[in-house]
Protein backbone atom coordinates (compact mmCIF):
# COMPACT_ATOMS: atom_id res chain seq x y z
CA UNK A 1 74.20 178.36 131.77
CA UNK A 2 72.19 178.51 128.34
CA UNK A 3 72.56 182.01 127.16
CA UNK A 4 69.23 182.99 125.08
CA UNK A 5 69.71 183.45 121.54
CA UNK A 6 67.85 186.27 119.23
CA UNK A 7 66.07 185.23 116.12
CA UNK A 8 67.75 188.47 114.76
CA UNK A 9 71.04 190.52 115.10
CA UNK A 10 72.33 193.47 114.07
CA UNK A 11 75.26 193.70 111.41
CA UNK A 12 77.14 195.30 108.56
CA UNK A 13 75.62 194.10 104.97
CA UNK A 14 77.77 194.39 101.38
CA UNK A 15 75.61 194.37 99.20
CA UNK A 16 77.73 195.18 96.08
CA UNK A 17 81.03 195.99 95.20
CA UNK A 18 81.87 199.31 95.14
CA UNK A 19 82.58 202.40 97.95
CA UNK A 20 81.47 202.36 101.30
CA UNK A 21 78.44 203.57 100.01
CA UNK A 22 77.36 199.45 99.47
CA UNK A 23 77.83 198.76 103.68
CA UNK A 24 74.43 199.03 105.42
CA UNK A 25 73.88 198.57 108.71
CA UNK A 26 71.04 196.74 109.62
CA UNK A 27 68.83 194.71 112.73
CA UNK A 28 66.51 192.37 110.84
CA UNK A 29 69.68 189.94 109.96
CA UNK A 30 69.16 186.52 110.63
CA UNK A 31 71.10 184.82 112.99
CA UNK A 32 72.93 182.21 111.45
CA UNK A 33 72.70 178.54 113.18
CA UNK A 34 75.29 176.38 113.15
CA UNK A 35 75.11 173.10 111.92
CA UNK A 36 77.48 169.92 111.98
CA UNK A 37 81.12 170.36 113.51
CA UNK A 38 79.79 174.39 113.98
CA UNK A 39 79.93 176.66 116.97
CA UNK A 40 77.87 179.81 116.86
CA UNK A 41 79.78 182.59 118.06
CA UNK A 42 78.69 185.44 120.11
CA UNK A 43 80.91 188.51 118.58
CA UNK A 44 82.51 190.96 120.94
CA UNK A 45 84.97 193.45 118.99
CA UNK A 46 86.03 192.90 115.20
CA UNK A 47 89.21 194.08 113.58
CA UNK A 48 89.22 196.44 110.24
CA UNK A 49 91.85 195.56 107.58
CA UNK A 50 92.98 195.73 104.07
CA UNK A 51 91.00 192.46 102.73
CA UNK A 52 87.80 193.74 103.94
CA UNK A 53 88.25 196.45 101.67
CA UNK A 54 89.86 194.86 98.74
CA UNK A 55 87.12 192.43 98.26
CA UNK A 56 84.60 195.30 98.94
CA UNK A 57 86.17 197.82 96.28
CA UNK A 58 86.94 194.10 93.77
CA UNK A 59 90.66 195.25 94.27
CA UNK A 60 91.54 191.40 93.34
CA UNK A 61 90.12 191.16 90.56
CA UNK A 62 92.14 190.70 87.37
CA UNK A 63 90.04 190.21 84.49
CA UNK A 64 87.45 192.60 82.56
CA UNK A 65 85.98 194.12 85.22
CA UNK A 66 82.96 191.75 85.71
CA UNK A 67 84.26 191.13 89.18
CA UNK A 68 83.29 187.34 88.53
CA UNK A 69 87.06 186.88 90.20
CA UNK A 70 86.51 189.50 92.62
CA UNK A 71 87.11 187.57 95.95
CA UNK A 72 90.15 186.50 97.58
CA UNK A 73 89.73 183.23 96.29
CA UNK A 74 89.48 184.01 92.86
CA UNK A 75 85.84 183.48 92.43
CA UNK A 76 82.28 185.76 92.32
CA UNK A 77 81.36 187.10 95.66
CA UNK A 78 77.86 186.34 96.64
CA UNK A 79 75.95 189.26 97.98
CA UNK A 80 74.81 190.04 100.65
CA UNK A 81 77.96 189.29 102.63
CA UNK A 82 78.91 189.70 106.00
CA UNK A 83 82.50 190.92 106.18
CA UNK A 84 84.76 191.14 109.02
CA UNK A 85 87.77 188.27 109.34
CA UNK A 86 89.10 189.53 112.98
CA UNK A 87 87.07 188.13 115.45
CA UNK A 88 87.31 187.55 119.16
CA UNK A 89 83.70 186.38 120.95
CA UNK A 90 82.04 183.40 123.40
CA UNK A 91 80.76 180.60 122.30
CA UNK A 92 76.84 180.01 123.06
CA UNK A 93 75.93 177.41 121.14
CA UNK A 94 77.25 174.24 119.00
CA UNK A 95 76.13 171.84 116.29
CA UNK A 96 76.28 167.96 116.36
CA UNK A 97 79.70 166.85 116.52
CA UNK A 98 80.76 169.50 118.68
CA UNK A 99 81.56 168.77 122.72
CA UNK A 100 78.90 170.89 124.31
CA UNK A 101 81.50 171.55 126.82
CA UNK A 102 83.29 174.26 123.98
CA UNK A 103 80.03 176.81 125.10
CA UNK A 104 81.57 179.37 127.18
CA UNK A 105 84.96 179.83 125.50
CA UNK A 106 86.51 183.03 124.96
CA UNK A 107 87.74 182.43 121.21
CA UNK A 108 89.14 184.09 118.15
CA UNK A 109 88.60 182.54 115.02
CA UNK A 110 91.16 181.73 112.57
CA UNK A 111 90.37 183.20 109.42
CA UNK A 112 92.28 181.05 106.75
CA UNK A 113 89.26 178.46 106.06
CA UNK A 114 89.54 175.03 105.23
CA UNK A 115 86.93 172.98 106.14
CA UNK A 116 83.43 174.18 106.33
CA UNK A 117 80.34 171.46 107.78
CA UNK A 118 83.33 169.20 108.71
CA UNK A 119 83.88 168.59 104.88
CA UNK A 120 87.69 170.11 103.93
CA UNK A 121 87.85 172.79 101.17
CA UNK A 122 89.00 172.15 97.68
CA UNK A 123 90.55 175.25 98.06
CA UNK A 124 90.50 177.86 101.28
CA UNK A 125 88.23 180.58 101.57
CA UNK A 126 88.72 183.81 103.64
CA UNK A 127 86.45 184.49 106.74
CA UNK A 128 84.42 187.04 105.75
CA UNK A 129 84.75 186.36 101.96
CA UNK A 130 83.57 183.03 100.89
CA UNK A 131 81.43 182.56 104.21
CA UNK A 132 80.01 185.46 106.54
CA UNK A 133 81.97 186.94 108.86
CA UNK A 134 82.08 188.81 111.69
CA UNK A 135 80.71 192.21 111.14
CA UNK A 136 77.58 190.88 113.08
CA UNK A 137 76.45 190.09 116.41
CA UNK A 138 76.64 186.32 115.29
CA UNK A 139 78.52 184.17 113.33
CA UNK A 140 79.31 180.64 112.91
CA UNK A 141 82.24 178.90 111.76
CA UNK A 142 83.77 174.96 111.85
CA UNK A 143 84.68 174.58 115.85
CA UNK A 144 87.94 173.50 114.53
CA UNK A 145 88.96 177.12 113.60
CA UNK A 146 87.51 178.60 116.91
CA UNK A 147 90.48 178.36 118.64
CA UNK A 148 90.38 179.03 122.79
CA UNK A 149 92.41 181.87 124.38
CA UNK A 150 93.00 181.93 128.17
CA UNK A 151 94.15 185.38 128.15
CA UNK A 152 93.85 188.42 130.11
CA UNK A 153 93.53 190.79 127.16
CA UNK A 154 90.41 192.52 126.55
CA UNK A 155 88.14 191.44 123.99
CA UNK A 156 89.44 194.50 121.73
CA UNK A 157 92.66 193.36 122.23
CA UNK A 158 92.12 189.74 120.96
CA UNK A 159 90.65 190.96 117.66
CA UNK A 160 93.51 192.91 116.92
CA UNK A 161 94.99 189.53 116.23
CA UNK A 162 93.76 187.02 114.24
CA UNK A 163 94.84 188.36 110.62
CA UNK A 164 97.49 190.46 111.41
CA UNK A 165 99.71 188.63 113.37
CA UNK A 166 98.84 185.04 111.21
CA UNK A 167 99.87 186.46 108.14
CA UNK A 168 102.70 187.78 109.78
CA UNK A 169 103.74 184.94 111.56
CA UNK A 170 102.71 182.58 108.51
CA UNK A 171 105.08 184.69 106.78
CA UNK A 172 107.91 184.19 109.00
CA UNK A 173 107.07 180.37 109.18
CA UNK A 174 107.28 180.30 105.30
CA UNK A 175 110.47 181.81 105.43
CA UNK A 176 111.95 179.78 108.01
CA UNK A 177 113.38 183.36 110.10
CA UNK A 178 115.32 181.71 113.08
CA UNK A 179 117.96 184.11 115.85
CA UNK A 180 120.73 184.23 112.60
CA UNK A 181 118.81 186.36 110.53
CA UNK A 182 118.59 189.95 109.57
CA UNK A 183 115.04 191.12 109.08
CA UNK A 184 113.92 194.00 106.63
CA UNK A 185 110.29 194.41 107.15
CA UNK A 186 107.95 197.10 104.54
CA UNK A 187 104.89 198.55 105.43
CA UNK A 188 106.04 198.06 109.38
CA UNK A 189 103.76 200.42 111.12
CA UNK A 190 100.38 198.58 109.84
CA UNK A 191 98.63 195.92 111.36
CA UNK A 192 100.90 192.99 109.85
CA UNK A 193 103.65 194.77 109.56
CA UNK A 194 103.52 195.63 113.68
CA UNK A 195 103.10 191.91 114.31
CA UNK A 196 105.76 191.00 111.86
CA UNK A 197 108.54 192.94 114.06
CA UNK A 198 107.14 191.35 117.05
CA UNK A 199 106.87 187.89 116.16
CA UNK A 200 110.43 188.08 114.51
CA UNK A 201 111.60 189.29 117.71
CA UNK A 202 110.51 186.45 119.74
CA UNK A 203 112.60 184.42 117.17
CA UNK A 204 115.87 186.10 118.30
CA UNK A 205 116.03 187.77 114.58
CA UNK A 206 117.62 191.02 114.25
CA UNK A 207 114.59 193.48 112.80
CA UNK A 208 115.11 196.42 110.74
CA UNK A 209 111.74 198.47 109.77
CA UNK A 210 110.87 200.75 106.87
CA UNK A 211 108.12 203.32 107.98
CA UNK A 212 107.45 206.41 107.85
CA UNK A 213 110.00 208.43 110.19
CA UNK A 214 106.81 209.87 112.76
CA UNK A 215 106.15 206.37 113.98
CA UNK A 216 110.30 205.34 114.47
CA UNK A 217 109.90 205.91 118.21
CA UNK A 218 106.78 203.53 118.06
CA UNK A 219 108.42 200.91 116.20
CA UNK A 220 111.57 200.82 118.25
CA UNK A 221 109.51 200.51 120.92
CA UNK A 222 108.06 197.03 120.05
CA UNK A 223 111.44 195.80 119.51
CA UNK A 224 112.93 197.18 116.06
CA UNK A 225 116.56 197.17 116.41
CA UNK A 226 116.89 199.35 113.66
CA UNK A 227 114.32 202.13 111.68
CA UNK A 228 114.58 203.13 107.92
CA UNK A 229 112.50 205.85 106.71
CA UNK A 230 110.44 204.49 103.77
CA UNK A 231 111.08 207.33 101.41
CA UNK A 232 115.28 206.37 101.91
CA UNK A 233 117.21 204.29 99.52
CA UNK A 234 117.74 201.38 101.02
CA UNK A 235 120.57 200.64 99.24
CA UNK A 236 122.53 203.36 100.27
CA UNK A 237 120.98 203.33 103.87
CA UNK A 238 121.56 199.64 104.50
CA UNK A 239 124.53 198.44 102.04
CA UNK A 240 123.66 195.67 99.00
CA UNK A 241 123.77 192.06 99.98
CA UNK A 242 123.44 192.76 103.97
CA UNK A 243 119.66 191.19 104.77
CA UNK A 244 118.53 187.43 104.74
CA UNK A 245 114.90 187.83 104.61
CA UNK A 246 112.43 190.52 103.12
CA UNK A 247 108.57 190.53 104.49
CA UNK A 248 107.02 192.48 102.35
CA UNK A 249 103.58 194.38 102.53
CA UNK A 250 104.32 197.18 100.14
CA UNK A 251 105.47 196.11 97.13
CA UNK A 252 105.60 199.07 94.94
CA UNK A 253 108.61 201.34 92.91
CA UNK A 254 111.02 200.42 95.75
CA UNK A 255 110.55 196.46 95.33
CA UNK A 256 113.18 196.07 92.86
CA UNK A 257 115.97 197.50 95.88
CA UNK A 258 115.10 194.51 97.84
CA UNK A 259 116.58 191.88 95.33
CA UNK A 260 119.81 194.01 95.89
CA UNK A 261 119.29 194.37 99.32
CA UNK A 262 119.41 190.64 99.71
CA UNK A 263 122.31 188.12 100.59
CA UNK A 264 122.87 185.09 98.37
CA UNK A 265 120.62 182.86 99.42
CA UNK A 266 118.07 185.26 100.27
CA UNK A 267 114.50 184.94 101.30
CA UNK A 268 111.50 186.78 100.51
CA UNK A 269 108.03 186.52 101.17
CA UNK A 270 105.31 188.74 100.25
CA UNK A 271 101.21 188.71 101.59
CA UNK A 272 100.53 192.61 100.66
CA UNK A 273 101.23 195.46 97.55
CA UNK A 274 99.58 198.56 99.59
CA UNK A 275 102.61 200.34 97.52
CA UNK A 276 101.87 198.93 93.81
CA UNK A 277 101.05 195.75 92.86
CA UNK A 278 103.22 195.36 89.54
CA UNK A 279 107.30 195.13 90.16
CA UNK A 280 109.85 195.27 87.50
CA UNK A 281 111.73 191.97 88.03
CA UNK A 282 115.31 191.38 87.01
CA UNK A 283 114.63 187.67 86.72
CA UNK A 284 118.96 187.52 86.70
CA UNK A 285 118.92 188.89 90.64
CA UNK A 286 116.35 185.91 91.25
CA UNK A 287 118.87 182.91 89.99
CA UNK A 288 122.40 184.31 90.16
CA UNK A 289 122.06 185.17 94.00
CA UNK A 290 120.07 181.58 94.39
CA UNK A 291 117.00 183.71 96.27
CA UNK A 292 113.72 181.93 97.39
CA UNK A 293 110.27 183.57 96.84
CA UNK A 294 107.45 182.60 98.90
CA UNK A 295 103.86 184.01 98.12
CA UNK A 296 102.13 183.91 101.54
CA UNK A 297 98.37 183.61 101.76
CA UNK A 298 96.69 179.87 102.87
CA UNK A 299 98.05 179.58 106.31
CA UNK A 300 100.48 176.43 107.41
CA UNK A 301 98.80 174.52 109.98
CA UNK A 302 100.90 175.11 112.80
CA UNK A 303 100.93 178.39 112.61
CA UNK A 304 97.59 179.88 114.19
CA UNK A 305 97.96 177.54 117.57
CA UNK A 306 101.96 179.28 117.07
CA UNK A 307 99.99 182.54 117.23
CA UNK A 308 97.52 181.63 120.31
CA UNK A 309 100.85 180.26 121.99
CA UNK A 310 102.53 183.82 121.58
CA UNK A 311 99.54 185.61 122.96
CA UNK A 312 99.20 183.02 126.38
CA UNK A 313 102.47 183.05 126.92
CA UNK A 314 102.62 186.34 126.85
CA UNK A 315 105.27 187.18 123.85
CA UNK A 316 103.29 189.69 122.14
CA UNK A 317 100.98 192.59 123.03
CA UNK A 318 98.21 193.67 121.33
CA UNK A 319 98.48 197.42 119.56
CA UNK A 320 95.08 198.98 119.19
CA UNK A 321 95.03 202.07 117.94
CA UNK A 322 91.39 203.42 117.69
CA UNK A 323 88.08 201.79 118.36
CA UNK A 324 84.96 202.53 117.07
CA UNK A 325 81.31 200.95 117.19
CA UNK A 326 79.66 198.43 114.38
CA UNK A 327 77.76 201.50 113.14
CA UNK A 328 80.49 203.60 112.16
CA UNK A 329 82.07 201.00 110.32
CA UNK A 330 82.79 203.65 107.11
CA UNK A 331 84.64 206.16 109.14
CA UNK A 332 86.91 203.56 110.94
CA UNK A 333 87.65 202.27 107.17
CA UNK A 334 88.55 205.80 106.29
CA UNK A 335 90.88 205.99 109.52
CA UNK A 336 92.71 203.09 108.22
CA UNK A 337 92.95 204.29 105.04
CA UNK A 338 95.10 207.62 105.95
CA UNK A 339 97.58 205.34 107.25
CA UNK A 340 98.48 207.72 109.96
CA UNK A 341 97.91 205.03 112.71
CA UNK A 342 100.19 202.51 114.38
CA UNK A 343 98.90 198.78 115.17
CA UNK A 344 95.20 198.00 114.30
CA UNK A 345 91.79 199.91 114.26
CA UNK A 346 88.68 197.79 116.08
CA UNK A 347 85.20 197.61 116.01
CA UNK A 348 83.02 196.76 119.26
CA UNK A 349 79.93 195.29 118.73
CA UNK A 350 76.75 196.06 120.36
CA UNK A 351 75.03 193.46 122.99
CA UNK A 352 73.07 190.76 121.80
């Protein structure tokens, strides 16, 4: 059945770095068409998280202000953009190169991009960042990140996903966590941070989560096996030289505890600095206890069809915690901000 496609959509514009001042909501945006190797993408529900703002406020930029290395690649944003890199939504229509059969499919697109008109990427952009995403009714994207979910989560559900629980479980795939380990996992209340203890879980690890001590019962409930308040010393609270591997989303005055914190041989890995982004680094903890860093941002390959895999077979549940419409896009960002929520906040997007 040929579903019948708008000229126009409605959608979230950026049209500037700054607050959420620069977000307008609009109906006269063009719907995008996709071209070779492309599916368009009918969205359902997007997810709200910390890149969306980043890139919107130029929180990664590091030179003079200029914001001419403002995106998550490093380079100039071009505005307008279409942000939004958690998407779940049906397929209506595909490009050459593309089995027509794909039309139809529930998907969620994987946001780590690296191949755009069929041609691979010199270096990876971020969905959302480098390319539209999916703060619209429409989007397109390479059918080769569109991955298929038979699932019998809701729509909301599956958008609470995609970034989250890929960063997480890229992450835990970087750091090679496996039934023998001891887990310490920062920041575990947010959206990665939620997936992280999950997805360790269903490795057999043993997970231990710093948060804030209103959400322990929450956190124990998706499968912590142990809760630290994140204003403790760790030190103290968990002995020196007890953990194997740090994920870490935070960052922030209490980094420098974590080199202590791990065993020799140690692992840590790192995709977030919600708590500070410069760490005093006693570069003697780093050799003497033979520890392995691992910056975590382009995804491995394996990991998102890990991540669909987890979600059909059922080891991981979705965590929404609030849902609001496309249009109120600036108070669901300020709701995430506070912090005061457990899991991910979603936006549902109006029929096309």
């Amino acid at each position: 059945m040929m579903t019948r496609i708008p000229k126009t959509m409605k959608g979230i514009l950026l049209t500037g770095h700054g607050g959420p001042e620069m977000l307008q909501y609009r109906d006269d945006i063009a719907v995008p068409i996709p071209t070779s190797n492309q599916v368009l993408i009918s969205v359902s529900a997007a997810g709200v998280n910390n890149t969306d703002i980043n890139t919107r406020a130029a929180w990664y930029s590091k030179g003079d202000g200029s914001s001419s290395d403002a995106s998550w690649s490093g380079n100039a944003l071009v505005f307008p953009l279409i942000q939004g890199a958690d998407v779940c939504g049906t397929i209506v229509s595909v490009g050459d190169d593309v089995a027509i059969e794909r039309i139809g499919q529930r998907v969620i697109i994987e946001p780590c991009i690296n191949q755009v008109n069929g041609q691979p990427l010199k270096s990876p952009w971020y969905f959302g960042s480098e390319c539209d995403g999916g703060f619209a009714q429409y989007t397109v994207v390479d059918a080769k990140h569109a991955y298929a979910v038979n699932s019998e989560f809701s729509d909301i559900e599956l958008a609470s996903f995609p970034c989250s629980y890929s960063t997480a479980e890229n992450m835990l795939t970087r750091a090679n966590v496996t039934s023998q380990d001891r887990v310490l996992i920062s920041g575990a209340s947010g959206g990665v941070g939620s997936a992280a203890v999950q997805l360790a879980k269903a490795r057999g690890a043993y997970v231990i989560a710093i948060t804030s001590p209103s959400k322990n019962q929450q956190l124990l409930e998706l499968g912590a096996d142990q809760v630290v308040s994140r204003d403790a010393d760790l030190v103290d609270a968990l002995a020196e030289n007890s953990i194997d591997v740090v994920i870490d989303l935070v960052a922030g005055k209490q980094w420098p505890q974590f080199l202590q914190l791990l065993r020799l041989g140690g692992r840590y890995a790192v995709s977030g600095a919600i708590g500070g982004a410069l760490v005093e680094l006693d570069i003697r903890s780093l050799y003497l206890k033979d520890l392995s860093f691992f910056g975590c941002t382009v995804l491995e390959p394996e990991v998102f069809q890990n991540l669909v895999n987890c979600i059909e077979q059922s080891k991981i549940k979705p965590i929404v915690a609030q849902t609001f419409p496309l249009e109120a896009i600036n108070i669901a960002q300020e709701v995430f901000l506070e912090k005061k929520h457990v899991g991910k906040i979603v936006l549902s997007l109006p029929e096309s």
